[in-house]
Protein backbone atom coordinates (compact mmCIF):
# COMPACT_ATOMS: atom_id res chain seq x y z
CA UNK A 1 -3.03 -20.01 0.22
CA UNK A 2 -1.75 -18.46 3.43
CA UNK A 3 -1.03 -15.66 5.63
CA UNK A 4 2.88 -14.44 5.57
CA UNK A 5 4.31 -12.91 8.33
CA UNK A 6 4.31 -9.12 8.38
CA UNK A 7 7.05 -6.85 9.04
CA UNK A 8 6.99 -4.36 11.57
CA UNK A 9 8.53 -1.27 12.29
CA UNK A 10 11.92 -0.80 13.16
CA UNK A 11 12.28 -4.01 11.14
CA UNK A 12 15.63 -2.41 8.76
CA UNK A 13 14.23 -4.71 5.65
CA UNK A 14 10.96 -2.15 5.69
CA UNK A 15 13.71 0.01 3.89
CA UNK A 16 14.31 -2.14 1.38
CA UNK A 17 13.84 -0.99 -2.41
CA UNK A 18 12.26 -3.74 -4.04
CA UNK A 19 12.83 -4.74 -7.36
CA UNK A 20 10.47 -4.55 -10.73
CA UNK A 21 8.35 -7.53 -11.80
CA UNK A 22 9.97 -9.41 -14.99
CA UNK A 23 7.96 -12.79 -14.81
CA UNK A 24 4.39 -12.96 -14.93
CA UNK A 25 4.05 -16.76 -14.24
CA UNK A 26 2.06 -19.02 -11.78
CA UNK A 27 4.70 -18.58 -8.72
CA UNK A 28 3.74 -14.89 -9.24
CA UNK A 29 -0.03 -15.91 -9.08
CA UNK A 30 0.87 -18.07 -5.88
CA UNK A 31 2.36 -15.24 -3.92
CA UNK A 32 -0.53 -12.70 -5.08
CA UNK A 33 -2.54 -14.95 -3.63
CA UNK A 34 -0.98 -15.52 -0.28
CA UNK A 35 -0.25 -11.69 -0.06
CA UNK A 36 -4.52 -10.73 -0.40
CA UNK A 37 -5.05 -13.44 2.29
CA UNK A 38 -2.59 -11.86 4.47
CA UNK A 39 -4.54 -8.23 3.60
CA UNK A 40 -7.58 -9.60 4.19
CA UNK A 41 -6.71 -11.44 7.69
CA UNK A 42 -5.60 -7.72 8.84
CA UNK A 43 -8.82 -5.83 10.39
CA UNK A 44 -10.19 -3.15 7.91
CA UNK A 45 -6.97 -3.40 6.15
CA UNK A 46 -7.03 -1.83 2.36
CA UNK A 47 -3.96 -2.16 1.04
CA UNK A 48 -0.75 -3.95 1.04
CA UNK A 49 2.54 -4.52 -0.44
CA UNK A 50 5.34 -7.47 -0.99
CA UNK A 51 8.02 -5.92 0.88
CA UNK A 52 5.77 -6.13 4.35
CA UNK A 53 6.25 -9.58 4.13
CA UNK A 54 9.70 -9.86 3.16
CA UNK A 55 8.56 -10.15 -0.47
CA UNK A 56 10.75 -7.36 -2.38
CA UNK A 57 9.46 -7.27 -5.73
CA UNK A 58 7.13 -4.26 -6.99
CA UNK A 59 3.80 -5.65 -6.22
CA UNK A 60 0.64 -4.31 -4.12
CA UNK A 61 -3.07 -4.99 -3.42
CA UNK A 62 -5.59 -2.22 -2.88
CA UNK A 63 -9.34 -2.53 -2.47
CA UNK A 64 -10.92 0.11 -0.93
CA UNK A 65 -14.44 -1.27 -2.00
CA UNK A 66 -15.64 -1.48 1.29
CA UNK A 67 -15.36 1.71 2.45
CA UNK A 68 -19.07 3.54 1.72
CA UNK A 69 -19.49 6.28 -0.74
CA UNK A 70 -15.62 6.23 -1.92
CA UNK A 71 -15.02 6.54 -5.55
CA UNK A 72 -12.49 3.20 -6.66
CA UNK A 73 -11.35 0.82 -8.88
CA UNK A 74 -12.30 -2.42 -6.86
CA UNK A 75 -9.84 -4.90 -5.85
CA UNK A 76 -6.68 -4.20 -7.64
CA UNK A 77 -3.27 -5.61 -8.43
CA UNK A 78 -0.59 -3.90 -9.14
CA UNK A 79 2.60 -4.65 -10.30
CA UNK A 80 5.34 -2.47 -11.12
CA UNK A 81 3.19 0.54 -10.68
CA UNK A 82 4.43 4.15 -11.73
CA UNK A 83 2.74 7.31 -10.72
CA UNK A 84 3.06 9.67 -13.79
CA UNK A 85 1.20 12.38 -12.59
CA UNK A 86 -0.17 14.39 -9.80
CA UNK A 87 -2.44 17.19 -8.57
CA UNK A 88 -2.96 18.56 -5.40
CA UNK A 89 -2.22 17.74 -1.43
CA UNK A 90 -4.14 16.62 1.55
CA UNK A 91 -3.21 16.11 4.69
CA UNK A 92 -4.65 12.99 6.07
CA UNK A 93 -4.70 10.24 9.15
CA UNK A 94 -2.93 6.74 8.01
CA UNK A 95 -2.03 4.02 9.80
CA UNK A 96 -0.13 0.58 8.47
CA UNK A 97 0.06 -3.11 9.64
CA UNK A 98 3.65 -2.84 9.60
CA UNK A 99 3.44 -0.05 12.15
CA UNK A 100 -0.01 -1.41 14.18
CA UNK A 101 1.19 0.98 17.32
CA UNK A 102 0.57 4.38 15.75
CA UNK A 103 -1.43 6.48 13.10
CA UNK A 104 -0.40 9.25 12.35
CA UNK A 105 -1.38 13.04 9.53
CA UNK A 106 0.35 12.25 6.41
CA UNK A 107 0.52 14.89 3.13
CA UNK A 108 -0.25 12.76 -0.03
CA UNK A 109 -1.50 13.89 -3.29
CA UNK A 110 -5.17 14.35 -3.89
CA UNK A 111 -5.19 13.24 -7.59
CA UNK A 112 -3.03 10.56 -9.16
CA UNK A 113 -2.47 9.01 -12.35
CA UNK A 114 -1.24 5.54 -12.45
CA UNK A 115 0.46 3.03 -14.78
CA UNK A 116 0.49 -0.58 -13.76
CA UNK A 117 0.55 -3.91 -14.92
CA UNK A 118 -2.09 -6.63 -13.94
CA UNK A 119 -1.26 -10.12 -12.98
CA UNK A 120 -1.54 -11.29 -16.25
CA UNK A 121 1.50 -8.47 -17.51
CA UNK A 122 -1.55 -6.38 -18.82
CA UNK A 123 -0.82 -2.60 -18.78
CA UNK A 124 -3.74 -0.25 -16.91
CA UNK A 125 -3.47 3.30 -16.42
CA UNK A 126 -5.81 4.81 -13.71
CA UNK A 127 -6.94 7.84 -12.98
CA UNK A 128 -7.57 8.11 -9.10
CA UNK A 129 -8.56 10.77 -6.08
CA UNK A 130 -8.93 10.86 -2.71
CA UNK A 131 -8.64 7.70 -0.31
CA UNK A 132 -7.65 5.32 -2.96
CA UNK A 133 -5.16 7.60 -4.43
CA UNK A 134 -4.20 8.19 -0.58
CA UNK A 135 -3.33 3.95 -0.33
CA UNK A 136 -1.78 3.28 -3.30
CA UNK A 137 0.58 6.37 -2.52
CA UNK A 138 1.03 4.76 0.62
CA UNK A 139 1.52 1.28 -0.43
CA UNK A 140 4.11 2.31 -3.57
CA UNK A 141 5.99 4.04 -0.64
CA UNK A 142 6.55 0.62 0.70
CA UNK A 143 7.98 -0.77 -2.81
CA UNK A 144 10.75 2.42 -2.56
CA UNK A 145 11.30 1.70 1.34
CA UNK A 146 9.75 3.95 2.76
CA UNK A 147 6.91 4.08 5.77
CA UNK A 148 4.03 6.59 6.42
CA UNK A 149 6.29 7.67 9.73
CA UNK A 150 8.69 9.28 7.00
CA UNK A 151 6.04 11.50 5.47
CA UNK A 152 4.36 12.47 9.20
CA UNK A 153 3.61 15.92 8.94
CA UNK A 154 4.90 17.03 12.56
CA UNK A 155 6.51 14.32 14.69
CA UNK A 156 5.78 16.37 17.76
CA UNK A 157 1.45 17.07 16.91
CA UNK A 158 0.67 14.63 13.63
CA UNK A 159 2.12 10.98 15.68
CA UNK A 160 -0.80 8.93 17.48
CA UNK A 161 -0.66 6.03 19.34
CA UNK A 162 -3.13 3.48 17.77
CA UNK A 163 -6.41 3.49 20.40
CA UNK A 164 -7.02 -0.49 21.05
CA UNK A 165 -10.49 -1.28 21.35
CA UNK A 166 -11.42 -4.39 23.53
């Protein structure tokens, strides 16, 4: 296991559109593995996907399980994942580690369903609201290339510069 090196914004491979998932075998495993350690070393970090690490296959980690009183699904991995429907919008503050110098009001859905496989190739569908609908939105983005800085709201009132706390 290991921690990869992120990408950061204006890093051009952040565009990238990664490709689907064919092979569900133990260099798959490997990388999953490497990829939650390189979540997990980010500070209050829920999500993340391949392509921040140069990785461009359709694969993200969410686990929103430590946030109090938020409805989820636990730790989850999800490959090729495929929003089939949604309800609603909320605006809402995100930020990313592959954009650690701002936050910034981003529309996403409020209600998602969700079709992914596991790590094993095992099909889930999920039915998700609020905050954890709000990061996988925001971490499929990343599998189609795109950032939370292309969904900000109003550049000129919705853009913050991250506060860094000493």
């Amino acid at each position: 296991m290991a921690i990869l090196d992120l990408l950061t914004y204006p890093d051009v491979r952040l565009k990238s559109v990664s490709t689907p998932v064919t092979s569900f075998d133990e260099k798959l495993h490997s990388f999953i593995n490497d990829l939650e350690d390189t979540m997990r070393a980010g500070p209050g970090s829920v999500g993340i996907a391949a392509p921040q690490v140069g990785h461009f296959e359709r694969i993200v980690i969410v686990d929103v399980s430590s946030k109090r009183k938020i409805k989820h699904h636990g730790r989850l991995i999800l490959i090729n994942p495929e929003i089939i429907e949604w309800d609603g919008l909320e605006i809402g503050r995100e930020g990313c580690m592959s954009v650690p110098d701002y936050t910034a009001n981003v529309i996403r859905a409020k209600t998602i369903k969700l079709i992914a496989f596991d790590e094993k190739g095992i099909e889930h569908q999920y039915d998700m609201e609020a905050y954890e609908a709000r990061v996988v939105q925001h971490e499929i983005d990343h599998l189609d290339g795109l950032l939370f800085l292309d969904r900000i709201v109003s550049r000129r009132n919705d853009l913050f510069r991250r506060k860094v706390y000493k």
